[in-house]
PDB file of N, CA and C in Angstrom:
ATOM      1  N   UNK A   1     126.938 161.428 173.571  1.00  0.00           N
ATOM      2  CA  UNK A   1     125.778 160.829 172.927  1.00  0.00           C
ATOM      3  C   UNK A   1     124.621 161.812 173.010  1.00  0.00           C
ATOM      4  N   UNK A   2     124.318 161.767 172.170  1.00  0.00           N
ATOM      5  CA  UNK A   2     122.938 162.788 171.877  1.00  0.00           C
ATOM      6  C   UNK A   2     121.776 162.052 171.650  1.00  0.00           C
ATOM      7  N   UNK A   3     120.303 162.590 172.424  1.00  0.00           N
ATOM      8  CA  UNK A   3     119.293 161.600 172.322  1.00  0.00           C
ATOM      9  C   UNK A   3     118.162 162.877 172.089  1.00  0.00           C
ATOM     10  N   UNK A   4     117.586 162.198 171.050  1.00  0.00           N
ATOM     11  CA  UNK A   4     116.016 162.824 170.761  1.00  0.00           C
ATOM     12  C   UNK A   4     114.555 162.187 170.302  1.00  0.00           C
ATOM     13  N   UNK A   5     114.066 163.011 170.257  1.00  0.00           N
ATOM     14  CA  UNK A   5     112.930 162.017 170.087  1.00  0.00           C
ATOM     15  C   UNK A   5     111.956 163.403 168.974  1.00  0.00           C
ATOM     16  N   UNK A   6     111.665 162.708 167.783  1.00  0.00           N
ATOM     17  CA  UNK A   6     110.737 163.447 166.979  1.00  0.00           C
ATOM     18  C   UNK A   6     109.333 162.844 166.672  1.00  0.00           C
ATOM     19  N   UNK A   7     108.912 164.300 166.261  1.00  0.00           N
ATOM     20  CA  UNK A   7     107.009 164.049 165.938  1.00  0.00           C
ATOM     21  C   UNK A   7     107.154 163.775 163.983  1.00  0.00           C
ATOM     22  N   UNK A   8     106.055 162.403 164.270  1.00  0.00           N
ATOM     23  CA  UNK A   8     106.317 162.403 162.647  1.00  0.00           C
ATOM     24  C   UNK A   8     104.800 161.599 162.724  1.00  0.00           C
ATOM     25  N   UNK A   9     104.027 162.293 162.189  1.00  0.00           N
ATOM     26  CA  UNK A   9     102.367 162.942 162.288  1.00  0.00           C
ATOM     27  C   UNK A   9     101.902 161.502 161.416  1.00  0.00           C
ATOM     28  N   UNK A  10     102.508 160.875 160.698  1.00  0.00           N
ATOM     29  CA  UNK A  10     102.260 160.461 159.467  1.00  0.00           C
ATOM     30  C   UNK A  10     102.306 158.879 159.897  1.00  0.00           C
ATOM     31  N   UNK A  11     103.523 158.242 160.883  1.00  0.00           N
ATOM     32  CA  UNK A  11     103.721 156.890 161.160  1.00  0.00           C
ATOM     33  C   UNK A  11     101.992 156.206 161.327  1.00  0.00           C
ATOM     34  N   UNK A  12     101.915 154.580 160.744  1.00  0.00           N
ATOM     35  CA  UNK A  12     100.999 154.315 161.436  1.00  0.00           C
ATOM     36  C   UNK A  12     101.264 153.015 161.595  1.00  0.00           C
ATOM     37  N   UNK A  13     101.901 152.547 160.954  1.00  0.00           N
ATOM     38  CA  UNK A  13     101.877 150.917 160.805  1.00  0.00           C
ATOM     39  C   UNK A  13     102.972 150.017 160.940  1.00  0.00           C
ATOM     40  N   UNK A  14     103.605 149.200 160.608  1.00  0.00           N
ATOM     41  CA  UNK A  14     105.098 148.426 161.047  1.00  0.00           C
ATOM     42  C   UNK A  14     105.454 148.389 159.600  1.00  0.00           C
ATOM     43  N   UNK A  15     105.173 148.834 158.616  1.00  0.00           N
ATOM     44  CA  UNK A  15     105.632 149.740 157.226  1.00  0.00           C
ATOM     45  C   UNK A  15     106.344 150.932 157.588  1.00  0.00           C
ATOM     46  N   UNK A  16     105.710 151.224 158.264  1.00  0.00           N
ATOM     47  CA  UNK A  16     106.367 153.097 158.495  1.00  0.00           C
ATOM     48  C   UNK A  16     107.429 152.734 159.368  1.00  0.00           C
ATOM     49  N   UNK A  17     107.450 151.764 160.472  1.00  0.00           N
ATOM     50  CA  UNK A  17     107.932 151.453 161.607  1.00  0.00           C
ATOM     51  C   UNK A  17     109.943 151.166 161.208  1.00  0.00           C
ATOM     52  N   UNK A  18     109.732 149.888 160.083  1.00  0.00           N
ATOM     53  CA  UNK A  18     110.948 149.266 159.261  1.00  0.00           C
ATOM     54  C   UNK A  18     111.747 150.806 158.635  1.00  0.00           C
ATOM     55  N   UNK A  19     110.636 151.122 157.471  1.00  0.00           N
ATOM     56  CA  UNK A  19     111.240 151.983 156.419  1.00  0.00           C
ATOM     57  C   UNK A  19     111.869 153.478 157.748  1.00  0.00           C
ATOM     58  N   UNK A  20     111.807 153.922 158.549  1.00  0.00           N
ATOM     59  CA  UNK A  20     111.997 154.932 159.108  1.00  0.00           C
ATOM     60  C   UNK A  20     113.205 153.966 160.232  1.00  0.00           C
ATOM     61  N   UNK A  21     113.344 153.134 160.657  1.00  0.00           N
ATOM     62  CA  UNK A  21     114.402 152.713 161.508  1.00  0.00           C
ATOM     63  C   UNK A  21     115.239 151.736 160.576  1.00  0.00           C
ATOM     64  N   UNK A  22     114.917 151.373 159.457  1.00  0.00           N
ATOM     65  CA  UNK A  22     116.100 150.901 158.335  1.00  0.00           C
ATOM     66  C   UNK A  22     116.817 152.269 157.681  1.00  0.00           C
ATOM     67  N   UNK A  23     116.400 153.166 157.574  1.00  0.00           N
ATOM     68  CA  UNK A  23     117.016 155.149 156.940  1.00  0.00           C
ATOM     69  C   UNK A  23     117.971 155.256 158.225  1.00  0.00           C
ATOM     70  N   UNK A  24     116.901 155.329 159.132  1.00  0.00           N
ATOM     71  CA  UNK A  24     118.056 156.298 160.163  1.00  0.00           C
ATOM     72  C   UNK A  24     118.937 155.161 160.480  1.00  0.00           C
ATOM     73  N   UNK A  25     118.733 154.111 160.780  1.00  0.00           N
ATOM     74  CA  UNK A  25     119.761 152.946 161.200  1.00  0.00           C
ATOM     75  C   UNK A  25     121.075 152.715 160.672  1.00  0.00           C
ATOM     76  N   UNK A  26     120.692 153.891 159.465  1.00  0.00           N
ATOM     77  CA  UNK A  26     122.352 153.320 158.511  1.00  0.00           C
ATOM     78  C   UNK A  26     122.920 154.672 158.503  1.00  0.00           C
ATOM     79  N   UNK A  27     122.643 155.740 159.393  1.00  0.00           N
ATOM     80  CA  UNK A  27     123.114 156.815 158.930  1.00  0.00           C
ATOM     81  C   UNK A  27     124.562 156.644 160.247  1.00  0.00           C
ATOM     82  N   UNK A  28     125.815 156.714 160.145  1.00  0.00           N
ATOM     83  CA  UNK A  28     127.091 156.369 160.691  1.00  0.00           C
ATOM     84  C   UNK A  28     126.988 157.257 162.192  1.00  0.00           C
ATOM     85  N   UNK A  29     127.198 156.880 163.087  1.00  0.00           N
ATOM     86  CA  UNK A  29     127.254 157.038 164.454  1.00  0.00           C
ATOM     87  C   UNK A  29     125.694 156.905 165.090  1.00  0.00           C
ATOM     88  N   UNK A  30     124.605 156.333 164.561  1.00  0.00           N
ATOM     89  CA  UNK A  30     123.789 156.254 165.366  1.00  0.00           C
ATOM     90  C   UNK A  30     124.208 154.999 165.825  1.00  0.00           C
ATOM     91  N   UNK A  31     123.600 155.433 167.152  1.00  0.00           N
ATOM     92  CA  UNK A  31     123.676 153.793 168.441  1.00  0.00           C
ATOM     93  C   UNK A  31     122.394 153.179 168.049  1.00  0.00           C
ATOM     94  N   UNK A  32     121.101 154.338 168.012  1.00  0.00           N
ATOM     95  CA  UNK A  32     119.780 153.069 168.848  1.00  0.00           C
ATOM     96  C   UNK A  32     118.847 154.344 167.696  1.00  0.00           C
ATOM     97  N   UNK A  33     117.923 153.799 167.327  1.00  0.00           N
ATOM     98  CA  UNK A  33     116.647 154.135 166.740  1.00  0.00           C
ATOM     99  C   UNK A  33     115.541 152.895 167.093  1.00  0.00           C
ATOM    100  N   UNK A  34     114.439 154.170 167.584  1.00  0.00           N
ATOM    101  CA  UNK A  34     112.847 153.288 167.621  1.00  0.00           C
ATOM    102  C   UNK A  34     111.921 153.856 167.188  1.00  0.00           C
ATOM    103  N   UNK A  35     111.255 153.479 166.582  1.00  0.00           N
ATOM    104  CA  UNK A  35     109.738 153.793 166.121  1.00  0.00           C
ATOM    105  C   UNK A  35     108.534 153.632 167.065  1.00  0.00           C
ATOM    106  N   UNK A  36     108.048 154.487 167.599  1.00  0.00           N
ATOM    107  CA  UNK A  36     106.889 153.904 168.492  1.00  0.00           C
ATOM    108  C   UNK A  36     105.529 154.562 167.744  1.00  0.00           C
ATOM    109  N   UNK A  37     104.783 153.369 166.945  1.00  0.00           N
ATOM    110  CA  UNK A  37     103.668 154.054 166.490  1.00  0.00           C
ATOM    111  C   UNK A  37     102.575 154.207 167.030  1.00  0.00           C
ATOM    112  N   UNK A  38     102.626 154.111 167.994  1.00  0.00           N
ATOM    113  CA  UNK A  38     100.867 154.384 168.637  1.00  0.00           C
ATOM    114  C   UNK A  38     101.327 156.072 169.406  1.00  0.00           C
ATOM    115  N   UNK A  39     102.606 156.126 169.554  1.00  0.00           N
ATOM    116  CA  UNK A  39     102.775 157.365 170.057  1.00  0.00           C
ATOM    117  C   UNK A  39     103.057 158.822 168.242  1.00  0.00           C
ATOM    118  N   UNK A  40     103.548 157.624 167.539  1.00  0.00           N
ATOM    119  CA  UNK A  40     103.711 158.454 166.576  1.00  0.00           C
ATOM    120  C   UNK A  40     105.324 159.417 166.509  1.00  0.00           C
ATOM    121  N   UNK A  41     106.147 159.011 167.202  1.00  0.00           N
ATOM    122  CA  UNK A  41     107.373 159.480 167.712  1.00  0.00           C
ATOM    123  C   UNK A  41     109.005 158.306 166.750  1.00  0.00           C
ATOM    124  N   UNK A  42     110.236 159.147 166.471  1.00  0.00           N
ATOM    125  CA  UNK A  42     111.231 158.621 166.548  1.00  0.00           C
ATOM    126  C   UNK A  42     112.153 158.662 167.746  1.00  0.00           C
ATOM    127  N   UNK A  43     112.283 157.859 168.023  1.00  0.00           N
ATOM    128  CA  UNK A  43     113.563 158.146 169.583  1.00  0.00           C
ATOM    129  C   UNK A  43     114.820 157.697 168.977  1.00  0.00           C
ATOM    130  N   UNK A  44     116.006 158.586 168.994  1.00  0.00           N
ATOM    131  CA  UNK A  44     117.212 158.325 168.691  1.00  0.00           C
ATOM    132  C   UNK A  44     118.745 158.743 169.401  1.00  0.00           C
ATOM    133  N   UNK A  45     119.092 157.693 169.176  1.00  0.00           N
ATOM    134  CA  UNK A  45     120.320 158.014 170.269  1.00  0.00           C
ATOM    135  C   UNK A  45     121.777 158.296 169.059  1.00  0.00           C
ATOM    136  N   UNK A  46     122.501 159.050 169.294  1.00  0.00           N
ATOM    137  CA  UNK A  46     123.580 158.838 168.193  1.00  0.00           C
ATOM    138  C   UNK A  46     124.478 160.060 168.735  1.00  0.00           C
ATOM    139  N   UNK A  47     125.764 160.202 167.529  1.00  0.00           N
ATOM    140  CA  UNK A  47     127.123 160.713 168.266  1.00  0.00           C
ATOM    141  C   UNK A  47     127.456 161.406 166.543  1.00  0.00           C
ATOM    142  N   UNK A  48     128.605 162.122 166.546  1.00  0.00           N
ATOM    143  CA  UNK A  48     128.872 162.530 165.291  1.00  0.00           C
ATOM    144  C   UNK A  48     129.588 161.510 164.642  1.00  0.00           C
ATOM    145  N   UNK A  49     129.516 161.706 163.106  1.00  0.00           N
ATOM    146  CA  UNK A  49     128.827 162.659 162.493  1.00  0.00           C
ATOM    147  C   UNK A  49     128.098 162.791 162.642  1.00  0.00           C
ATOM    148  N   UNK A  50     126.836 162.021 162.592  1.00  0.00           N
ATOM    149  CA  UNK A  50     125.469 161.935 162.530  1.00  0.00           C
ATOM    150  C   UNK A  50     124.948 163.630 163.595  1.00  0.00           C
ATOM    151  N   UNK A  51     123.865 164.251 162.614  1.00  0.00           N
ATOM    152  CA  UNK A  51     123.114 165.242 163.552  1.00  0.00           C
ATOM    153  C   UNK A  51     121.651 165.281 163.605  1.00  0.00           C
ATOM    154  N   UNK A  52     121.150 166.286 163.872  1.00  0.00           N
ATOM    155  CA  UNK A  52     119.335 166.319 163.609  1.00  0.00           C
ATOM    156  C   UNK A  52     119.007 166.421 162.251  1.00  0.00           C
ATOM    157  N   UNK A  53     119.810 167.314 161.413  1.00  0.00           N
ATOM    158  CA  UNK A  53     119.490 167.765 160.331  1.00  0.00           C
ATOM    159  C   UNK A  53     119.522 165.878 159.693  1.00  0.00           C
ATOM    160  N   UNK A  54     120.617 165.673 159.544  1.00  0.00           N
ATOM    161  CA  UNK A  54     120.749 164.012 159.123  1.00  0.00           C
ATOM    162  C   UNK A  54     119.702 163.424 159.468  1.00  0.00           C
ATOM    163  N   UNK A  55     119.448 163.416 160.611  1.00  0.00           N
ATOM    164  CA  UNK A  55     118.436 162.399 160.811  1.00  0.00           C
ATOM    165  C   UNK A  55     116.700 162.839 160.229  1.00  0.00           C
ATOM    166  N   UNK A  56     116.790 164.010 160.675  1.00  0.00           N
ATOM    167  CA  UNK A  56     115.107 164.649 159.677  1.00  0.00           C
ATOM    168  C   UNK A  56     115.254 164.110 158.280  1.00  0.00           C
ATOM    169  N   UNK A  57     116.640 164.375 157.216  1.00  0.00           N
ATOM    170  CA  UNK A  57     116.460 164.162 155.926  1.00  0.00           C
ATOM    171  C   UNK A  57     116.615 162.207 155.993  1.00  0.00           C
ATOM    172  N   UNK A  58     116.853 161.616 156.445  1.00  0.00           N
ATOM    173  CA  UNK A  58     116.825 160.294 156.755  1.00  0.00           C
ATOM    174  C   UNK A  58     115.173 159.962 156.453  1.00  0.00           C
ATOM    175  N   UNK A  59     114.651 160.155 157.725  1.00  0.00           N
ATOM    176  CA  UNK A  59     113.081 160.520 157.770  1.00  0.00           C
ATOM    177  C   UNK A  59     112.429 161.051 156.640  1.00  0.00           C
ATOM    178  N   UNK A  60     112.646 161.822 155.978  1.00  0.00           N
ATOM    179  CA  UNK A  60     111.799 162.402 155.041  1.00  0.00           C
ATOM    180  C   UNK A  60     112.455 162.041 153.542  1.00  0.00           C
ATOM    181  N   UNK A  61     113.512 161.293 153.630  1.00  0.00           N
ATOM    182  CA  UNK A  61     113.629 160.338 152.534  1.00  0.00           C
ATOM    183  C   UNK A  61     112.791 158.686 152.218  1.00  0.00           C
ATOM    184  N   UNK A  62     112.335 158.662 153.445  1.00  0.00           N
ATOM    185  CA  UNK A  62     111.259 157.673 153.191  1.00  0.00           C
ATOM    186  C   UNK A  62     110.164 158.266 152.910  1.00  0.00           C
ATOM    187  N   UNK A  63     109.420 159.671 153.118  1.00  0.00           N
ATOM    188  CA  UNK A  63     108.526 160.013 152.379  1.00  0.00           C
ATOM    189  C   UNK A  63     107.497 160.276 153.631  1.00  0.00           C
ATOM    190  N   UNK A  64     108.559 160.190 154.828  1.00  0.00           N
ATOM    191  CA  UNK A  64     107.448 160.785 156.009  1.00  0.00           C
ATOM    192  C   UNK A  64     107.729 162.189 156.503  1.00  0.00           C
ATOM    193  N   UNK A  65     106.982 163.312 157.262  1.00  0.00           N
ATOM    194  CA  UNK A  65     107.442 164.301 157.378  1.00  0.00           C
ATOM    195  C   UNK A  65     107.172 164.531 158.847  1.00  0.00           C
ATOM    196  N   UNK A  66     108.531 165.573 159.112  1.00  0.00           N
ATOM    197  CA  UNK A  66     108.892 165.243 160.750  1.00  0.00           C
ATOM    198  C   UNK A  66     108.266 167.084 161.228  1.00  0.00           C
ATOM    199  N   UNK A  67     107.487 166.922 162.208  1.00  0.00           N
ATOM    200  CA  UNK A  67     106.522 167.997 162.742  1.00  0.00           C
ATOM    201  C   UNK A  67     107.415 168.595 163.529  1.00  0.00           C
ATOM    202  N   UNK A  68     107.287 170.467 163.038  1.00  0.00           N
ATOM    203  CA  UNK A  68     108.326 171.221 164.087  1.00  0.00           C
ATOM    204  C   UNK A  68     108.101 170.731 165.008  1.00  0.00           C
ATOM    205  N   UNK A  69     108.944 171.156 165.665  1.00  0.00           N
ATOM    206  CA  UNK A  69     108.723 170.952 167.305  1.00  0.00           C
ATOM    207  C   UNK A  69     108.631 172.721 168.107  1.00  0.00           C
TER     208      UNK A  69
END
């Protein structure tokens, strides 16, 4: 299991919160996605297929954009 957590500059509201943990939620081997917006962060837990790259374009198919790290 692989766990990360990304910067996504843009979250603010329980709009951003749904649309960003309904994307990644359906992408096949994730376990756990959270949105924490006051931190502004995704935390995700998942296994393959699923990778980072997947999960950034997940994210930025809702139209939010995920901050290098």
């Amino acid at each position: 299991m692989t766990s990360i957590t990304l910067s996504v500059p843009e979250i603010s509201c329980d709009h951003c919160k749904n649309s960003i943990e309904g994307a990644v939620g359906e992408l096949a081997g994730v376990d756990n996605v959270e949105v924490i917006v006051e931190a502004r962060t995704v935390d995700v837990s998942f296994d393959s297929p699923t990778d980072v790259d997947a999960v950034v374009a997940a994210i930025e198919s809702q139209g939010y954009e995920v901050a290098a790290s």
